[in-house]
PDB file of N, CA and C in Angstrom:
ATOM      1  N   UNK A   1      -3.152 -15.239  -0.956  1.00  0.00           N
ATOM      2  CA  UNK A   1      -2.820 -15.122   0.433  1.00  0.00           C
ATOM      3  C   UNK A   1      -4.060 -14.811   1.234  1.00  0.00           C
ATOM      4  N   UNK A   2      -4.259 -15.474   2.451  1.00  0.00           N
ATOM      5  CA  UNK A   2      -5.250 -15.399   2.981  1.00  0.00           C
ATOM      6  C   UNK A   2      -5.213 -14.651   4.538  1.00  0.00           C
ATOM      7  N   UNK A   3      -5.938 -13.508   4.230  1.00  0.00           N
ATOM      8  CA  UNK A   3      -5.788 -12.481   5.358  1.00  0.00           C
ATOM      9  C   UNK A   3      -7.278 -11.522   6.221  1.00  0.00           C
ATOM     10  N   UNK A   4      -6.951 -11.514   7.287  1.00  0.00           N
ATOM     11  CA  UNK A   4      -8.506 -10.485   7.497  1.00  0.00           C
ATOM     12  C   UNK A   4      -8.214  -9.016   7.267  1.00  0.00           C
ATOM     13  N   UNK A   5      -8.994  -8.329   6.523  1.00  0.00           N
ATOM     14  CA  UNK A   5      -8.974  -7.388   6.853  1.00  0.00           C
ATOM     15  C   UNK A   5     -10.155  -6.868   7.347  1.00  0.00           C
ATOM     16  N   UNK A   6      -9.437  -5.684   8.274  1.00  0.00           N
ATOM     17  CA  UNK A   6     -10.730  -4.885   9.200  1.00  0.00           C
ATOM     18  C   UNK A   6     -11.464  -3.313   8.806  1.00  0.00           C
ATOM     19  N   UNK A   7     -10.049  -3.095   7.484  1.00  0.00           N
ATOM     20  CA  UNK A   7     -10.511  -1.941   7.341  1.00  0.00           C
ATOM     21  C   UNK A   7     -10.006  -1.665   5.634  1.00  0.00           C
ATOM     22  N   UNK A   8     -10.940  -1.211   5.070  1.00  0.00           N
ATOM     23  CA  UNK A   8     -10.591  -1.037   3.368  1.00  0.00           C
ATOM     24  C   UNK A   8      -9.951   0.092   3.109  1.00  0.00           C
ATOM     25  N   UNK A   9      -8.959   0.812   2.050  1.00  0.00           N
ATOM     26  CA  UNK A   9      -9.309   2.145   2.119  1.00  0.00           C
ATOM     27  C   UNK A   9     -10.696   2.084   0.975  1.00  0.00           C
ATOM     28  N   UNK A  10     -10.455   3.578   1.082  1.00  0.00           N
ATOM     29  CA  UNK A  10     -11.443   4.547   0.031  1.00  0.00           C
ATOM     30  C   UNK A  10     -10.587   4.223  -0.687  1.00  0.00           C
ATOM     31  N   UNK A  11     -11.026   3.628  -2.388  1.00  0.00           N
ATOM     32  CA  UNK A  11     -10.237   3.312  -3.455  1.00  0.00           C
ATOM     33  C   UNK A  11     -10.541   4.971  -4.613  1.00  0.00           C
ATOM     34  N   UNK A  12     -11.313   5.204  -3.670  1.00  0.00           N
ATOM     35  CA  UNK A  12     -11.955   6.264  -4.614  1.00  0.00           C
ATOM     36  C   UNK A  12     -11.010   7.840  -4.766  1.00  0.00           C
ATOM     37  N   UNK A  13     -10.560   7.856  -3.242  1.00  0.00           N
ATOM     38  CA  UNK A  13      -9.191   8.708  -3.587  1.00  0.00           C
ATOM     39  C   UNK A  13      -8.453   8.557  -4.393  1.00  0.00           C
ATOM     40  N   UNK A  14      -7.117   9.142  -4.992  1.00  0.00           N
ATOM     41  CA  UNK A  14      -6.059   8.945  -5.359  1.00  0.00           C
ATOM     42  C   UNK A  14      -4.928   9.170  -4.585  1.00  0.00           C
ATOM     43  N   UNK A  15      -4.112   7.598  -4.734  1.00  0.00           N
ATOM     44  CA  UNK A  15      -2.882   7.216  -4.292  1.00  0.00           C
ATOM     45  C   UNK A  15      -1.791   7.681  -5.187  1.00  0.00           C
ATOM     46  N   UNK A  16      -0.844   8.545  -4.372  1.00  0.00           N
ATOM     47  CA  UNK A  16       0.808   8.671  -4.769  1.00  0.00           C
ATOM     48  C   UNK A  16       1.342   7.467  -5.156  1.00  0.00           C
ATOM     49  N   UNK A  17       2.386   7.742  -5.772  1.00  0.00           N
ATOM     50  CA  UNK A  17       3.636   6.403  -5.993  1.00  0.00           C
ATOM     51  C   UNK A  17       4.279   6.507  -5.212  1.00  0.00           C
ATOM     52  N   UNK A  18       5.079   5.871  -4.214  1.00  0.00           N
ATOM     53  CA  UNK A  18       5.987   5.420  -3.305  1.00  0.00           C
ATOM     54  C   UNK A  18       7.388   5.388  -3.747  1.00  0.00           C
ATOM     55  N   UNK A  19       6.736   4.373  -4.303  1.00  0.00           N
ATOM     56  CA  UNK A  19       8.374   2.898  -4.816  1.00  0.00           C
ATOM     57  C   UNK A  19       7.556   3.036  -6.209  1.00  0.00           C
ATOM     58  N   UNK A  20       8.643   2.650  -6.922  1.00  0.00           N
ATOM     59  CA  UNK A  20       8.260   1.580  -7.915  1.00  0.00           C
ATOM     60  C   UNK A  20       8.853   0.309  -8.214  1.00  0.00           C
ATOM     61  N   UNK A  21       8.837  -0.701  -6.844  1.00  0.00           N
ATOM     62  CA  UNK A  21       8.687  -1.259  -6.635  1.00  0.00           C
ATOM     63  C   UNK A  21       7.940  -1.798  -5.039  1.00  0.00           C
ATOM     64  N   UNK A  22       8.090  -3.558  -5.046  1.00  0.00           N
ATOM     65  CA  UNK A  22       7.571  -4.157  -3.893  1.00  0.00           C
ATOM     66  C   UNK A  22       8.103  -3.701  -2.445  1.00  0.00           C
ATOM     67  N   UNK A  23       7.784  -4.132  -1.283  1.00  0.00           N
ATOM     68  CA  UNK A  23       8.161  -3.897  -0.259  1.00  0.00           C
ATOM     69  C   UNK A  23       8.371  -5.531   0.056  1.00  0.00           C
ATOM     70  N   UNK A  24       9.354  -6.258   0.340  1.00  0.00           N
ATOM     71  CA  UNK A  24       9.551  -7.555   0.943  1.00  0.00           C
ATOM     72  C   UNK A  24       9.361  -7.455   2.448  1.00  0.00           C
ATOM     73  N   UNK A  25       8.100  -8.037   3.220  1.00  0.00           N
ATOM     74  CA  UNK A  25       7.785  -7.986   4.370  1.00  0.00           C
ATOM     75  C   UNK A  25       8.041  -9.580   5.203  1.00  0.00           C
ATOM     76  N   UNK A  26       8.314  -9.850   6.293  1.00  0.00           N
ATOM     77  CA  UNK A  26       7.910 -10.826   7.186  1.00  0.00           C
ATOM     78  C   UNK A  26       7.165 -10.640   8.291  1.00  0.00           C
ATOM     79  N   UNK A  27       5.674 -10.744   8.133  1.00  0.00           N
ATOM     80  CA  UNK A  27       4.714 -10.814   8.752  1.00  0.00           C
ATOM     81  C   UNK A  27       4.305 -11.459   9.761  1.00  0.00           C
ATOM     82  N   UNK A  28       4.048 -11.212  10.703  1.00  0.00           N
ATOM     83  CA  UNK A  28       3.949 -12.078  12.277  1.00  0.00           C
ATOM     84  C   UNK A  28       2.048 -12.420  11.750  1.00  0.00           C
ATOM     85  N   UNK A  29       1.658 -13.456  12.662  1.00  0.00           N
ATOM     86  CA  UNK A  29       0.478 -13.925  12.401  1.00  0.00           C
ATOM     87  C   UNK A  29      -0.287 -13.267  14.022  1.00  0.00           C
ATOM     88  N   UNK A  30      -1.581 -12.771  13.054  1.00  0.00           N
ATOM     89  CA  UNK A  30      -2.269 -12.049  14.352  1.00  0.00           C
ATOM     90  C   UNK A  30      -2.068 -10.855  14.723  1.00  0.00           C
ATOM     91  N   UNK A  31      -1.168 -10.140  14.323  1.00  0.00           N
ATOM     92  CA  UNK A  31      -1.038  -8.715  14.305  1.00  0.00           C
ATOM     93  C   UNK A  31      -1.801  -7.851  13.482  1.00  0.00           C
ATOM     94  N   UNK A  32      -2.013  -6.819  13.733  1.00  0.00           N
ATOM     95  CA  UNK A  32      -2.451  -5.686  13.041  1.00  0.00           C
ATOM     96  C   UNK A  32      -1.111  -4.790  12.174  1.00  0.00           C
ATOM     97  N   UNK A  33      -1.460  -4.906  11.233  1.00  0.00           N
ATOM     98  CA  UNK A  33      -1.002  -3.982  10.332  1.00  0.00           C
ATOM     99  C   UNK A  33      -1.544  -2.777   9.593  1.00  0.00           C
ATOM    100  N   UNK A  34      -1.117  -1.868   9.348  1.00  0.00           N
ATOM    101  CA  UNK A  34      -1.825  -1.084   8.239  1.00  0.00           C
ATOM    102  C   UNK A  34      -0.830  -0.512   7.449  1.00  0.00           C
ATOM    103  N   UNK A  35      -1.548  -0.855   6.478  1.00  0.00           N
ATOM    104  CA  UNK A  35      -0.915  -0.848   4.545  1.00  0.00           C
ATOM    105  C   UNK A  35      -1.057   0.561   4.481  1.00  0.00           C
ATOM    106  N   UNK A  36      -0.051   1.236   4.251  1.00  0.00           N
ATOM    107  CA  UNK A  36       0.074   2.445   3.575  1.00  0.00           C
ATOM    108  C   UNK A  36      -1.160   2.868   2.265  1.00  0.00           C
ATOM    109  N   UNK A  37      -2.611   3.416   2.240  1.00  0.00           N
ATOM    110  CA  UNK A  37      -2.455   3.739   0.958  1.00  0.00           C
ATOM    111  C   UNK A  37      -2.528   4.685   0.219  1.00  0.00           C
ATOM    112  N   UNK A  38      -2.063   5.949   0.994  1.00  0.00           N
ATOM    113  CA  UNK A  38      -2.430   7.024   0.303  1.00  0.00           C
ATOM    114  C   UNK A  38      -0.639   7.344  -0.792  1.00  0.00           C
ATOM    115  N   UNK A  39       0.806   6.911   0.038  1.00  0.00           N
ATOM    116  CA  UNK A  39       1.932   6.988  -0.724  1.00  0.00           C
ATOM    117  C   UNK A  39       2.827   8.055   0.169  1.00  0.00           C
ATOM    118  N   UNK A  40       2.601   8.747   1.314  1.00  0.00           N
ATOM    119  CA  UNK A  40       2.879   9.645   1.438  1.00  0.00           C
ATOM    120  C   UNK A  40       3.693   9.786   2.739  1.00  0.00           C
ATOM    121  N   UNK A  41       3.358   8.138   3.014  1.00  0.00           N
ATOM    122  CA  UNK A  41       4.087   7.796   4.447  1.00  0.00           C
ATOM    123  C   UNK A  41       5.435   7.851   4.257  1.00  0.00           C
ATOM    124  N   UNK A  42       6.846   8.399   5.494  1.00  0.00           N
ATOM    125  CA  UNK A  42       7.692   8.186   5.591  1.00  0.00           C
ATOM    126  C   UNK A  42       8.710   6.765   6.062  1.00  0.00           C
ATOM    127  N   UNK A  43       7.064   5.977   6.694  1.00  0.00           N
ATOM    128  CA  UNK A  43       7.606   4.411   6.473  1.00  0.00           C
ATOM    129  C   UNK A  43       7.168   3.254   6.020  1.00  0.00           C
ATOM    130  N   UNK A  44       7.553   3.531   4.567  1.00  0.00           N
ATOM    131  CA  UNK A  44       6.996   2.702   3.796  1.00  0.00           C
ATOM    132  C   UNK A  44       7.095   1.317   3.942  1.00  0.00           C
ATOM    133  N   UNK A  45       6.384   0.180   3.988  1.00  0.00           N
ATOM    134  CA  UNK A  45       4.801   0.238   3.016  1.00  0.00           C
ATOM    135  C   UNK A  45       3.960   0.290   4.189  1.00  0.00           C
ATOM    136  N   UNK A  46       4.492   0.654   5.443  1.00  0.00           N
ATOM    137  CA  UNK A  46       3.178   0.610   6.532  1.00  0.00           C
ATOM    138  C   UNK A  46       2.650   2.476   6.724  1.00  0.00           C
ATOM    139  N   UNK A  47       1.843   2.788   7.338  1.00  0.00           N
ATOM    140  CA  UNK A  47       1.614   3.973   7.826  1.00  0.00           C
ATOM    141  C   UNK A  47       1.927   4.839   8.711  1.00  0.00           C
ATOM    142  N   UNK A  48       1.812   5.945   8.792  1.00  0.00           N
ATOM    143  CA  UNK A  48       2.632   6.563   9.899  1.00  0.00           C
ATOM    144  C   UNK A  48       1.768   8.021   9.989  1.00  0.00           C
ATOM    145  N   UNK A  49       0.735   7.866   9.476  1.00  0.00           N
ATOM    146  CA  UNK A  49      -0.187   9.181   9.623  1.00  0.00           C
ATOM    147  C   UNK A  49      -0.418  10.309   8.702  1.00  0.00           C
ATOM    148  N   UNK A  50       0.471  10.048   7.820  1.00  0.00           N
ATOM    149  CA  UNK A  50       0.415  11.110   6.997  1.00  0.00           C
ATOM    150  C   UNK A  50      -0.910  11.547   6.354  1.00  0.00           C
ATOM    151  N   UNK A  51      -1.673  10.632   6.078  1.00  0.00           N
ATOM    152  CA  UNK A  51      -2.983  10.920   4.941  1.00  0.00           C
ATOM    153  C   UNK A  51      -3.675  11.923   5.935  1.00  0.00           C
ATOM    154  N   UNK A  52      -3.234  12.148   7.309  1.00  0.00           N
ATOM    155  CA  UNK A  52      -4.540  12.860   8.212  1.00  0.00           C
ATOM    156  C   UNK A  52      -3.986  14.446   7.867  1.00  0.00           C
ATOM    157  N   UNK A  53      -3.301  14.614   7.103  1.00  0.00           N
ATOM    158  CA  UNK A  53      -3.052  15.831   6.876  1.00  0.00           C
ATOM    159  C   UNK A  53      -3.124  16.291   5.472  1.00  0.00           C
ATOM    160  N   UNK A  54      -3.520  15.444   5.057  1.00  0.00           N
ATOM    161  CA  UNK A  54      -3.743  15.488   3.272  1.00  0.00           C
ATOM    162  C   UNK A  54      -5.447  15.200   2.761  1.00  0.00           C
ATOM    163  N   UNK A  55      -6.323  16.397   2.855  1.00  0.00           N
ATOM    164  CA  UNK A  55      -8.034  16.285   2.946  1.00  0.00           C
ATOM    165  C   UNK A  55      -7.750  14.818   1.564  1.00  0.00           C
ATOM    166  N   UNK A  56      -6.874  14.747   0.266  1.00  0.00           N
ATOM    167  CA  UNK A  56      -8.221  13.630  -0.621  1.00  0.00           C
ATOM    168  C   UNK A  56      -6.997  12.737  -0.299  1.00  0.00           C
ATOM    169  N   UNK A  57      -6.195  12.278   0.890  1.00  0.00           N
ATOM    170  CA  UNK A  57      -5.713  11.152   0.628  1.00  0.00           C
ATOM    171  C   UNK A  57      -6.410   9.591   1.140  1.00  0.00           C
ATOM    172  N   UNK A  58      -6.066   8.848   0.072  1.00  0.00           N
ATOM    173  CA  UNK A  58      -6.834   7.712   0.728  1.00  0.00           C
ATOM    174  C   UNK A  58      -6.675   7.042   2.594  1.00  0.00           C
ATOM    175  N   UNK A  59      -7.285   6.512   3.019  1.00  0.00           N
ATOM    176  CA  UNK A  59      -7.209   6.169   4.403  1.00  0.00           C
ATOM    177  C   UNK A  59      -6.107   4.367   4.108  1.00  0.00           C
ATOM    178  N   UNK A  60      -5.553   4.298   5.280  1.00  0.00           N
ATOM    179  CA  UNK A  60      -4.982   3.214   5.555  1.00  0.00           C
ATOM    180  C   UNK A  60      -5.560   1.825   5.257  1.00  0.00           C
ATOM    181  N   UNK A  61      -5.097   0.613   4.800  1.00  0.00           N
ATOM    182  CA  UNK A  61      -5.635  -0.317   4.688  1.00  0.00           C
ATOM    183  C   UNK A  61      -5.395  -1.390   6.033  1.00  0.00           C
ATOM    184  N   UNK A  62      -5.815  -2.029   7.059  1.00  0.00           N
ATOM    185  CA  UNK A  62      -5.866  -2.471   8.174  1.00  0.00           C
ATOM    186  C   UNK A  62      -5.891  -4.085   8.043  1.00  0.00           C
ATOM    187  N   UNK A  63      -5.138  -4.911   8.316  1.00  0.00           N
ATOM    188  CA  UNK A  63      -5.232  -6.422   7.811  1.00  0.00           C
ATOM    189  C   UNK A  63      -4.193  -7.121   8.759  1.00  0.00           C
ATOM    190  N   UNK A  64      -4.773  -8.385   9.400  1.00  0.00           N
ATOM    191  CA  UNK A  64      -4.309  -9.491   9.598  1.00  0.00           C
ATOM    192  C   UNK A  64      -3.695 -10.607   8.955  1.00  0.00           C
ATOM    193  N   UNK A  65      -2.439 -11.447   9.619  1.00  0.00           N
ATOM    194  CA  UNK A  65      -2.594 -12.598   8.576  1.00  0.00           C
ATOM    195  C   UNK A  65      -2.889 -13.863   9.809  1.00  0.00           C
ATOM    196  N   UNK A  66      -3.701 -14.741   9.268  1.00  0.00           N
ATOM    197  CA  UNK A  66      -3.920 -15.975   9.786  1.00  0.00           C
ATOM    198  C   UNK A  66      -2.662 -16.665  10.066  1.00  0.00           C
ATOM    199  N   UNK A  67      -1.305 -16.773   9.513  1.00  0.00           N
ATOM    200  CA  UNK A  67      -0.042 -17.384   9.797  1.00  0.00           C
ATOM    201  C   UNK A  67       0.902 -16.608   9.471  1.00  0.00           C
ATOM    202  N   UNK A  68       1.800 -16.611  10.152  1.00  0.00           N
ATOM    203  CA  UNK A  68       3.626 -15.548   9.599  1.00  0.00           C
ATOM    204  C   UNK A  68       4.264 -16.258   8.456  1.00  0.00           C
ATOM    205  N   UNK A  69       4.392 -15.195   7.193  1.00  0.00           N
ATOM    206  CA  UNK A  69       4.743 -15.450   6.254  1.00  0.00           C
ATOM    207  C   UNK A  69       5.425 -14.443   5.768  1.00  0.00           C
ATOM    208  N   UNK A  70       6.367 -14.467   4.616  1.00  0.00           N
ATOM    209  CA  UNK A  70       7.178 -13.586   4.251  1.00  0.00           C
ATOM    210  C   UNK A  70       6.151 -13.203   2.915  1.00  0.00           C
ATOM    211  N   UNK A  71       5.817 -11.940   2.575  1.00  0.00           N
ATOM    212  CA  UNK A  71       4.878 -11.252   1.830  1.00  0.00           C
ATOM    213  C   UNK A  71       5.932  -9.683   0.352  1.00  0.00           C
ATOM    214  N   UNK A  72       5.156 -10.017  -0.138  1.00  0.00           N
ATOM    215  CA  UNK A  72       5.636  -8.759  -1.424  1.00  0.00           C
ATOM    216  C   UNK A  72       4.414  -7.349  -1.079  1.00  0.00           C
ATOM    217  N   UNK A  73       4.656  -6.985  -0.448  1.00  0.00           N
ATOM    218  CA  UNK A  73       3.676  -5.118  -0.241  1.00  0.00           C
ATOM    219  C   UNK A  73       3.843  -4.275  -1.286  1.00  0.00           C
ATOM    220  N   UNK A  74       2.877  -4.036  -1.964  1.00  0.00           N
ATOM    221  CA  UNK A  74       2.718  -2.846  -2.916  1.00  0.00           C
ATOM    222  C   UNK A  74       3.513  -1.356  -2.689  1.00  0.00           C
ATOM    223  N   UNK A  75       4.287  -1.374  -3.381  1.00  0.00           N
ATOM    224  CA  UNK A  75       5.205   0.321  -3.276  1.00  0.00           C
ATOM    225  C   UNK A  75       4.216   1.324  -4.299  1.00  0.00           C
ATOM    226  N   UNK A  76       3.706   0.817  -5.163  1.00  0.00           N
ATOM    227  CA  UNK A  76       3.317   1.677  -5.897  1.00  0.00           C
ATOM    228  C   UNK A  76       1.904   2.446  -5.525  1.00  0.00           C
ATOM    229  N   UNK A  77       0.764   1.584  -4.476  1.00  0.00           N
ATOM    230  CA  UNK A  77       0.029   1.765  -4.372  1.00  0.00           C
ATOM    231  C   UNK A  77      -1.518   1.725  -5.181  1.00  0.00           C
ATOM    232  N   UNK A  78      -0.814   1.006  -6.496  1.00  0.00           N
ATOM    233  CA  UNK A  78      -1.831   1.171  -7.698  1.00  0.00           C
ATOM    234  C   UNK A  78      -2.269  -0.414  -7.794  1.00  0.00           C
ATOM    235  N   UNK A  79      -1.941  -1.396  -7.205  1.00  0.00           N
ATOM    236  CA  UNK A  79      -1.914  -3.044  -6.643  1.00  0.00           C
ATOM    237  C   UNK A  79      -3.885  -3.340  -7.030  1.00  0.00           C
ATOM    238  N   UNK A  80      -3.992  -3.808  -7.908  1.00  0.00           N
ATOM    239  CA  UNK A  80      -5.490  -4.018  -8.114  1.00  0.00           C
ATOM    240  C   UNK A  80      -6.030  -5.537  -6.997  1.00  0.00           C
ATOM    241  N   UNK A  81      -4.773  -5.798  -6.001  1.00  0.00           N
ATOM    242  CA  UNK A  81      -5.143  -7.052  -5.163  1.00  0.00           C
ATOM    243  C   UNK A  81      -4.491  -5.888  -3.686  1.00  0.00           C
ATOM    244  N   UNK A  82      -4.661  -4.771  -3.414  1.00  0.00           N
ATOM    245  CA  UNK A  82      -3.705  -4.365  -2.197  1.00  0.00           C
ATOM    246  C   UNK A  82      -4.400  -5.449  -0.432  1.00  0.00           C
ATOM    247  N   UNK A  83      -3.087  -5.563   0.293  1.00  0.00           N
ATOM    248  CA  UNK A  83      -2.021  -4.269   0.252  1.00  0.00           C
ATOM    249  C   UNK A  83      -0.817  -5.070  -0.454  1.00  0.00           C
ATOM    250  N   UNK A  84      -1.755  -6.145  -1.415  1.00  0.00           N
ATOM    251  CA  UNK A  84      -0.485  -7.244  -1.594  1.00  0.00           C
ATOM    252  C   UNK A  84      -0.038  -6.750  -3.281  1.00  0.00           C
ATOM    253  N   UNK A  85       1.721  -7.087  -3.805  1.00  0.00           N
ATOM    254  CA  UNK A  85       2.315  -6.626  -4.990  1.00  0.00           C
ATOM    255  C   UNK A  85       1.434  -7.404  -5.827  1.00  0.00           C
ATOM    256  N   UNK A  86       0.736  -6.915  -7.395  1.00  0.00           N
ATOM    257  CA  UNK A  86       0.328  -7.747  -8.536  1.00  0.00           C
ATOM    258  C   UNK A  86       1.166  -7.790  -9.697  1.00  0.00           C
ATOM    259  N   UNK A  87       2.520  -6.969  -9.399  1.00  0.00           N
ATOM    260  CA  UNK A  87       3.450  -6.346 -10.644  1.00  0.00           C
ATOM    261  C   UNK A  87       2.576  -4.713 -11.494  1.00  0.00           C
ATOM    262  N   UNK A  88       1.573  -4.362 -10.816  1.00  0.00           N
ATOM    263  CA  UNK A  88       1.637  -2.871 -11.561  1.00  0.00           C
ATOM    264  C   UNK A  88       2.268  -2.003 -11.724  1.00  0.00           C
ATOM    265  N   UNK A  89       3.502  -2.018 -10.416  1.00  0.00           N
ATOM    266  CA  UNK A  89       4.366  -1.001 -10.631  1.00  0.00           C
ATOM    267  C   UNK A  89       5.647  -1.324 -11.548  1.00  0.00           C
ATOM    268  N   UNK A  90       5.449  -2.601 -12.464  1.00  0.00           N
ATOM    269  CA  UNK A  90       6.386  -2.778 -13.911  1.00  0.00           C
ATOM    270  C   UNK A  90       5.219  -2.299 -15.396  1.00  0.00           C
ATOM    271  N   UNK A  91       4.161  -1.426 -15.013  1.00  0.00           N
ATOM    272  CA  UNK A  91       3.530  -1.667 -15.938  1.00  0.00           C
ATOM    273  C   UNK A  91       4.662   0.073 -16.457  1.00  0.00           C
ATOM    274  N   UNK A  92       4.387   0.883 -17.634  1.00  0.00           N
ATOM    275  CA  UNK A  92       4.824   1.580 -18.083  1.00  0.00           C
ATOM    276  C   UNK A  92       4.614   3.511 -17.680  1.00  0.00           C
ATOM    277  N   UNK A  93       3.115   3.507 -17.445  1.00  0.00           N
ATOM    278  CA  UNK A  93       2.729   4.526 -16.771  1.00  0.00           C
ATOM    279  C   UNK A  93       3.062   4.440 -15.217  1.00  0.00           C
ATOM    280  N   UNK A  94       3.406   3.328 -14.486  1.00  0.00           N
ATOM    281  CA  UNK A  94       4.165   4.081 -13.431  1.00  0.00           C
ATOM    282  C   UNK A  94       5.500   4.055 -12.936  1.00  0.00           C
ATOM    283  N   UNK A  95       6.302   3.156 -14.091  1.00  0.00           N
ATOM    284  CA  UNK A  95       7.539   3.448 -14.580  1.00  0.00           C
ATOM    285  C   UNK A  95       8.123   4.668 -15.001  1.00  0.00           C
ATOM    286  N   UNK A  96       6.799   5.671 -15.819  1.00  0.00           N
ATOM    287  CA  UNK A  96       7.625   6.753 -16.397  1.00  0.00           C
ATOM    288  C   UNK A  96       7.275   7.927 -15.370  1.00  0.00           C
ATOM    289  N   UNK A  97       6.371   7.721 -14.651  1.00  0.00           N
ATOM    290  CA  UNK A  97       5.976   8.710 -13.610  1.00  0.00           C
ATOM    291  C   UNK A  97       6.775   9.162 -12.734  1.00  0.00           C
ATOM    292  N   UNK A  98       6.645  10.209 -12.021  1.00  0.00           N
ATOM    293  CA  UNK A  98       7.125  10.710 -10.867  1.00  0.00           C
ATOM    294  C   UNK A  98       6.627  10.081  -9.755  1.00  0.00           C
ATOM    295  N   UNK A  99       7.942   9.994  -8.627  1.00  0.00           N
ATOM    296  CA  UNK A  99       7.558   9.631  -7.745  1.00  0.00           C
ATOM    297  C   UNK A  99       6.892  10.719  -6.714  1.00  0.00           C
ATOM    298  N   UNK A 100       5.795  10.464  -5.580  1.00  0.00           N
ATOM    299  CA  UNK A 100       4.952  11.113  -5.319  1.00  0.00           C
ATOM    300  C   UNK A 100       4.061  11.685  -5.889  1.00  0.00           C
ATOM    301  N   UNK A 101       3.574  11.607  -7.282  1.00  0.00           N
ATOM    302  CA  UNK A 101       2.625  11.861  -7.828  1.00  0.00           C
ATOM    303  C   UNK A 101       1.515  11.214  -8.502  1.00  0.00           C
ATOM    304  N   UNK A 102       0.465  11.110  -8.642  1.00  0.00           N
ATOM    305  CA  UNK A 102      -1.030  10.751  -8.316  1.00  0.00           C
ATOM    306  C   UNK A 102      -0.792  10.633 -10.630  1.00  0.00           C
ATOM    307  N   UNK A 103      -0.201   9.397 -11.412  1.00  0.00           N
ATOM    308  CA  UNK A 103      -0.388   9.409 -12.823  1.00  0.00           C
ATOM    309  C   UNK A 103      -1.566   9.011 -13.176  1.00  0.00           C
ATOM    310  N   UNK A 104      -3.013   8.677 -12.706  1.00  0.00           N
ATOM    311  CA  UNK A 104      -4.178   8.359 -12.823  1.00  0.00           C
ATOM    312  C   UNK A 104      -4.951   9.975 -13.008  1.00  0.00           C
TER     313      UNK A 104
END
């Protein structure tokens, strides 16, 4: 999927689990979004401020799409392609995990 983004997070924090699973989105083209990635938002999979109150949470991920398309968003936050789903959250360690907690 081909998208701009304007802003990365810090991968270097650690991200909560959400979901363990996807978020099914329909995306308008040309908008700004931002990808949840610290886990901690109350509206998931976008942001809502929470990491500014949490000193090691990761910062928001910020991205455009070139056309409106219906998209799979990472719940788990552990997405080695974010803010888009790769299936990590079927892998086993964050299957057996708690939700809201940092299994890395």
């Amino acid at each position: 999927m081909r998208s701009h983004r304007y802003y990365t997070s810090n991968t270097s924090k650690k991200a909560v689990i959400a979901a363990k699973h996807p978020f099914e989105a329909e995306l308008q083209a040309a908008k700004l979004y931002a990808w949840c990635a610290c886990g901690h938002s109350k509206k998931q999979p976008f942001c809502d401020g929470s990491h500014r109150s949490i000193p090691s949470a990761p910062t928001p991920l910020r991205f455009k799409l070139q056309e409106a398309k219906k998209v799979w968003l990472c719940g788990c936050k552990h997405s080695k392609s974010p803010p888009y789903c790769d299936g990590t959250h079927k892998e086993s360690w964050i299957q057996q995990a708690d939700l809201r907690t940092s299994p890395l």
